[in-house]
N, C-alpha and C. Protein backbone atom coordinates (compact mmCIF):
# COMPACT_ATOMS: atom_id res chain seq x y z
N UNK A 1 103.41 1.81 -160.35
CA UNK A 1 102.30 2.74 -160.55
C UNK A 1 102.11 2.96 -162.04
N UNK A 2 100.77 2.89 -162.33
CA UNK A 2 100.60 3.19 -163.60
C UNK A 2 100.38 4.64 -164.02
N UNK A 3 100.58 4.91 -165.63
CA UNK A 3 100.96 6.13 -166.23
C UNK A 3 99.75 6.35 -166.94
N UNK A 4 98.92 8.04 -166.60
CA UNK A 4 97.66 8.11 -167.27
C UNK A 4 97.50 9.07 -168.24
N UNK A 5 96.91 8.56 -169.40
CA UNK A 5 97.30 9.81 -170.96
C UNK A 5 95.98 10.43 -170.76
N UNK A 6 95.75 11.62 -170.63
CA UNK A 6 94.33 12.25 -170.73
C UNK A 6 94.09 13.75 -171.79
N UNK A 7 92.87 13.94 -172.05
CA UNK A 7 93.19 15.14 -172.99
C UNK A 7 91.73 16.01 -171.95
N UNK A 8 92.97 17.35 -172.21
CA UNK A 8 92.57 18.05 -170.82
C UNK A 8 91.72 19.40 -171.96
N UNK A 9 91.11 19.64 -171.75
CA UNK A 9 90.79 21.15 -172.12
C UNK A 9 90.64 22.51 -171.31
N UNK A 10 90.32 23.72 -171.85
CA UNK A 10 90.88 24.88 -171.31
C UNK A 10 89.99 25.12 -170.10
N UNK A 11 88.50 24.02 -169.83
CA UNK A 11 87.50 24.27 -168.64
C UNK A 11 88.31 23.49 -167.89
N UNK A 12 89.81 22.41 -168.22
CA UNK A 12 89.63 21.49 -167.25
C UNK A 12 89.38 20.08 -167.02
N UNK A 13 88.13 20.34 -167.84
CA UNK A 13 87.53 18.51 -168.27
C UNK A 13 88.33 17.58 -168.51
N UNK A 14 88.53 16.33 -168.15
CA UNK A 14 89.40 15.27 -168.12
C UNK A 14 88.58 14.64 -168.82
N UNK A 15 89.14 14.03 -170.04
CA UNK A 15 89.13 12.66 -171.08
C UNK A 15 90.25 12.17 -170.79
N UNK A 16 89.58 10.84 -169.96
CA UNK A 16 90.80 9.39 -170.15
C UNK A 16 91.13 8.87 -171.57
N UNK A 17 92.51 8.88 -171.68
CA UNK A 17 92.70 8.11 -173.44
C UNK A 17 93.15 6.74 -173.16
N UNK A 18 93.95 6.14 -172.63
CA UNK A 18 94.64 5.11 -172.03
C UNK A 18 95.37 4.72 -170.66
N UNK A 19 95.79 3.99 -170.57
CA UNK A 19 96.78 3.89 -169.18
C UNK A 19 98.03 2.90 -169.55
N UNK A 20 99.23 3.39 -169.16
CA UNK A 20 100.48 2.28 -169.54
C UNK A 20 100.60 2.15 -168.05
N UNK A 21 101.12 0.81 -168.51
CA UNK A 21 102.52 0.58 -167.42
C UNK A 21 104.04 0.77 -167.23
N UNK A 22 103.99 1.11 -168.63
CA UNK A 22 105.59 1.74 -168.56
C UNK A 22 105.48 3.40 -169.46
N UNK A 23 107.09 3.70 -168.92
CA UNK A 23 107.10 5.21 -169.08
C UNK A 23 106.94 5.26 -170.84
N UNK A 24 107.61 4.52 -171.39
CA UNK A 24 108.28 4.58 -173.12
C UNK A 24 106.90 4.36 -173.91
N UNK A 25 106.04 3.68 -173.74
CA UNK A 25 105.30 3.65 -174.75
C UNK A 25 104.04 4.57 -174.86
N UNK A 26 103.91 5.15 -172.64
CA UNK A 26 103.54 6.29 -172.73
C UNK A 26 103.49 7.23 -173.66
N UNK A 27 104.83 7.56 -173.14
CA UNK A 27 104.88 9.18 -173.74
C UNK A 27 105.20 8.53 -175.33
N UNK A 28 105.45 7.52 -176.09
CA UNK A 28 105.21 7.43 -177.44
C UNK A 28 104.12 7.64 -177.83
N UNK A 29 103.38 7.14 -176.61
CA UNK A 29 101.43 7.39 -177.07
C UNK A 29 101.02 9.20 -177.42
N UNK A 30 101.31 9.57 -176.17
CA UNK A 30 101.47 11.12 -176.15
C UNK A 30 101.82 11.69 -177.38
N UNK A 31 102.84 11.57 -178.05
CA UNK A 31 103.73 12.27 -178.92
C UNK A 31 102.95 11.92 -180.32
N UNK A 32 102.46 10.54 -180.54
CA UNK A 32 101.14 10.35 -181.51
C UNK A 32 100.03 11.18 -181.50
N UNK A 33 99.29 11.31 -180.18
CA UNK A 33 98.21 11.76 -180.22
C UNK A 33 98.18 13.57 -180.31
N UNK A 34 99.22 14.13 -180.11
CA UNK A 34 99.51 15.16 -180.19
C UNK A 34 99.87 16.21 -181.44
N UNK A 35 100.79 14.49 -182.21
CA UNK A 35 100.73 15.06 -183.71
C UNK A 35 99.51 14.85 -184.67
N UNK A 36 98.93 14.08 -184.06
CA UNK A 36 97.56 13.97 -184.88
C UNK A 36 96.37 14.89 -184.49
N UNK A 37 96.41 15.83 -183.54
CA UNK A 37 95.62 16.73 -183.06
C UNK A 37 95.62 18.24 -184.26
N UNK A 38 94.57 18.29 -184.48
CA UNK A 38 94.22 19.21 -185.70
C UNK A 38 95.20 20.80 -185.40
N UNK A 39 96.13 21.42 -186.28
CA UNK A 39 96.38 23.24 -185.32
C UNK A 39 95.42 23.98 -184.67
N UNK A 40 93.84 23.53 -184.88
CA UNK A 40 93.09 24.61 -184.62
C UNK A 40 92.26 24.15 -182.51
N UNK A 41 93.23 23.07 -182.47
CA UNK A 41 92.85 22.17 -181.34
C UNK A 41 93.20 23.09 -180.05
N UNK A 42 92.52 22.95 -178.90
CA UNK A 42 93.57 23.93 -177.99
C UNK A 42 93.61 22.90 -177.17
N UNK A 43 92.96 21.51 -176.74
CA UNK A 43 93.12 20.71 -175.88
C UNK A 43 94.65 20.04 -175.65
N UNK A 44 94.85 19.96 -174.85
CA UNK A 44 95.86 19.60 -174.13
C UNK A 44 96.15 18.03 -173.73
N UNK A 45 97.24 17.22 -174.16
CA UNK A 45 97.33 15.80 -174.09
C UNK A 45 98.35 15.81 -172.85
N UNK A 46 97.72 15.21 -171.75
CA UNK A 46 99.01 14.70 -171.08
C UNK A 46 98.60 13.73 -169.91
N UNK A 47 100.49 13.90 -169.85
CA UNK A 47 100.79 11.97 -169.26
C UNK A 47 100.87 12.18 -167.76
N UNK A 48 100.73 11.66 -166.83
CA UNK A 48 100.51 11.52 -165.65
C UNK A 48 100.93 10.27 -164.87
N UNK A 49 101.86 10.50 -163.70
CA UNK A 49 101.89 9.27 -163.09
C UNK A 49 101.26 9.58 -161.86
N UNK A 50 100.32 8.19 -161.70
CA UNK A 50 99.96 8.07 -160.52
C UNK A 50 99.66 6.67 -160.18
N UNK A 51 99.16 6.45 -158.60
CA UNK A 51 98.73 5.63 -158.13
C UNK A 51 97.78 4.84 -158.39
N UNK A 52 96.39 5.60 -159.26
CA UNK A 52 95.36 5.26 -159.35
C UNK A 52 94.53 6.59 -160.18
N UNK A 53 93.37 5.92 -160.57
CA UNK A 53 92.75 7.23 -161.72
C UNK A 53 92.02 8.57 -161.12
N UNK A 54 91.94 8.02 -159.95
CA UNK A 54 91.50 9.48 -159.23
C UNK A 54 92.39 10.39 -158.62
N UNK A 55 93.66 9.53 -158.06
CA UNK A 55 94.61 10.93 -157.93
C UNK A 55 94.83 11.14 -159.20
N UNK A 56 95.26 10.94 -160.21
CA UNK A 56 95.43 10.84 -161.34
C UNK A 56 94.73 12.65 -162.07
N UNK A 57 93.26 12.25 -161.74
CA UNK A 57 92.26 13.58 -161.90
C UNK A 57 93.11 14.50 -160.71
N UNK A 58 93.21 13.83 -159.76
CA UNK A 58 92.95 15.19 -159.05
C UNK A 58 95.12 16.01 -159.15
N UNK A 59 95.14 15.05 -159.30
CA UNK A 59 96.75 16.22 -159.44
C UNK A 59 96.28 17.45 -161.25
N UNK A 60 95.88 16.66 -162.26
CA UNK A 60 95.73 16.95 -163.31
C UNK A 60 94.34 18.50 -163.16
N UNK A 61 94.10 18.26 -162.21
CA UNK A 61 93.16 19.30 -162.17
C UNK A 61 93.77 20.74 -161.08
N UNK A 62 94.74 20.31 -159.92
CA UNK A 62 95.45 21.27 -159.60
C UNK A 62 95.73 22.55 -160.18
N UNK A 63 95.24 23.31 -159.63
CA UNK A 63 96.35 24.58 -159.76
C UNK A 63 97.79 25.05 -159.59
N UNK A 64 98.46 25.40 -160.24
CA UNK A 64 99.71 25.40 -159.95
C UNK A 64 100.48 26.99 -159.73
N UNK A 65 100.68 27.54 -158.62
CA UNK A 65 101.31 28.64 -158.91
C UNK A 65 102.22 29.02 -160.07
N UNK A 66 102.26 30.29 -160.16
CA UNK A 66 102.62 30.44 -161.35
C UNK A 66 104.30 30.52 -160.46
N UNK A 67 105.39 30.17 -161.61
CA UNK A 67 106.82 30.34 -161.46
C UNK A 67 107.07 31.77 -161.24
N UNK A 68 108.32 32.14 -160.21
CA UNK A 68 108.71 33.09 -160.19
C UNK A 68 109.00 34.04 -160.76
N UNK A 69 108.76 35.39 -161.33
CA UNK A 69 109.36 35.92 -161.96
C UNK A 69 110.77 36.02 -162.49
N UNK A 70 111.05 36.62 -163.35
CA UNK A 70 112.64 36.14 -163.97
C UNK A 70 113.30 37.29 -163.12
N UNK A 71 114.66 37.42 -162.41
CA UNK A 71 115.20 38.54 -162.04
C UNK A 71 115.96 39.21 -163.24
N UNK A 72 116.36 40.66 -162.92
CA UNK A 72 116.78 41.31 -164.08
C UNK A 72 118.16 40.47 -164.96
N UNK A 73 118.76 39.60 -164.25
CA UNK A 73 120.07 38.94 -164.34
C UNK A 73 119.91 37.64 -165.15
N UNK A 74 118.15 37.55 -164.96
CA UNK A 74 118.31 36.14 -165.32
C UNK A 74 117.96 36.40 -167.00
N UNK A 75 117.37 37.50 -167.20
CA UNK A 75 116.07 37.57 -168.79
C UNK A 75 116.81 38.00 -169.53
């Protein structure tokens, strides 16, 4: 399965940047495009594995519950 780099912004919107086939040069891609992203940027770069470019969108567009709160023991 191939690996999909996209730059996401805060509506959501999916920009495809590339697609690897392997994990390493992925996320090397990632870690470039991220340092080259201006401080004043709020878009969001990320890597994705999937099957194909539409699950691809559609996991990347998911909502995700938010994590549990911390218990008093844990913070």
């Amino acid at each position: 399965m191939p690996y999909f780099v996209y730059r996401v912004t805060r509506e959501r919107a999916l920009t495809p940047l590339e697609i690897f086939e392997e994990f390493k040069p992925a996320k090397d891609f990632c870690r470039q495009q991220r340092k080259a992203q201006a401080r004043d940027d709020s878009d969001n770069i990320r890597l994705i594995f999937a099957e194909h470019k539409k699950e691809a969108e559609m996991l990347l567009r998911e909502k995700h519950k938010p994590s549990a709160p911390l218990e008093e023991w844990e913070g």
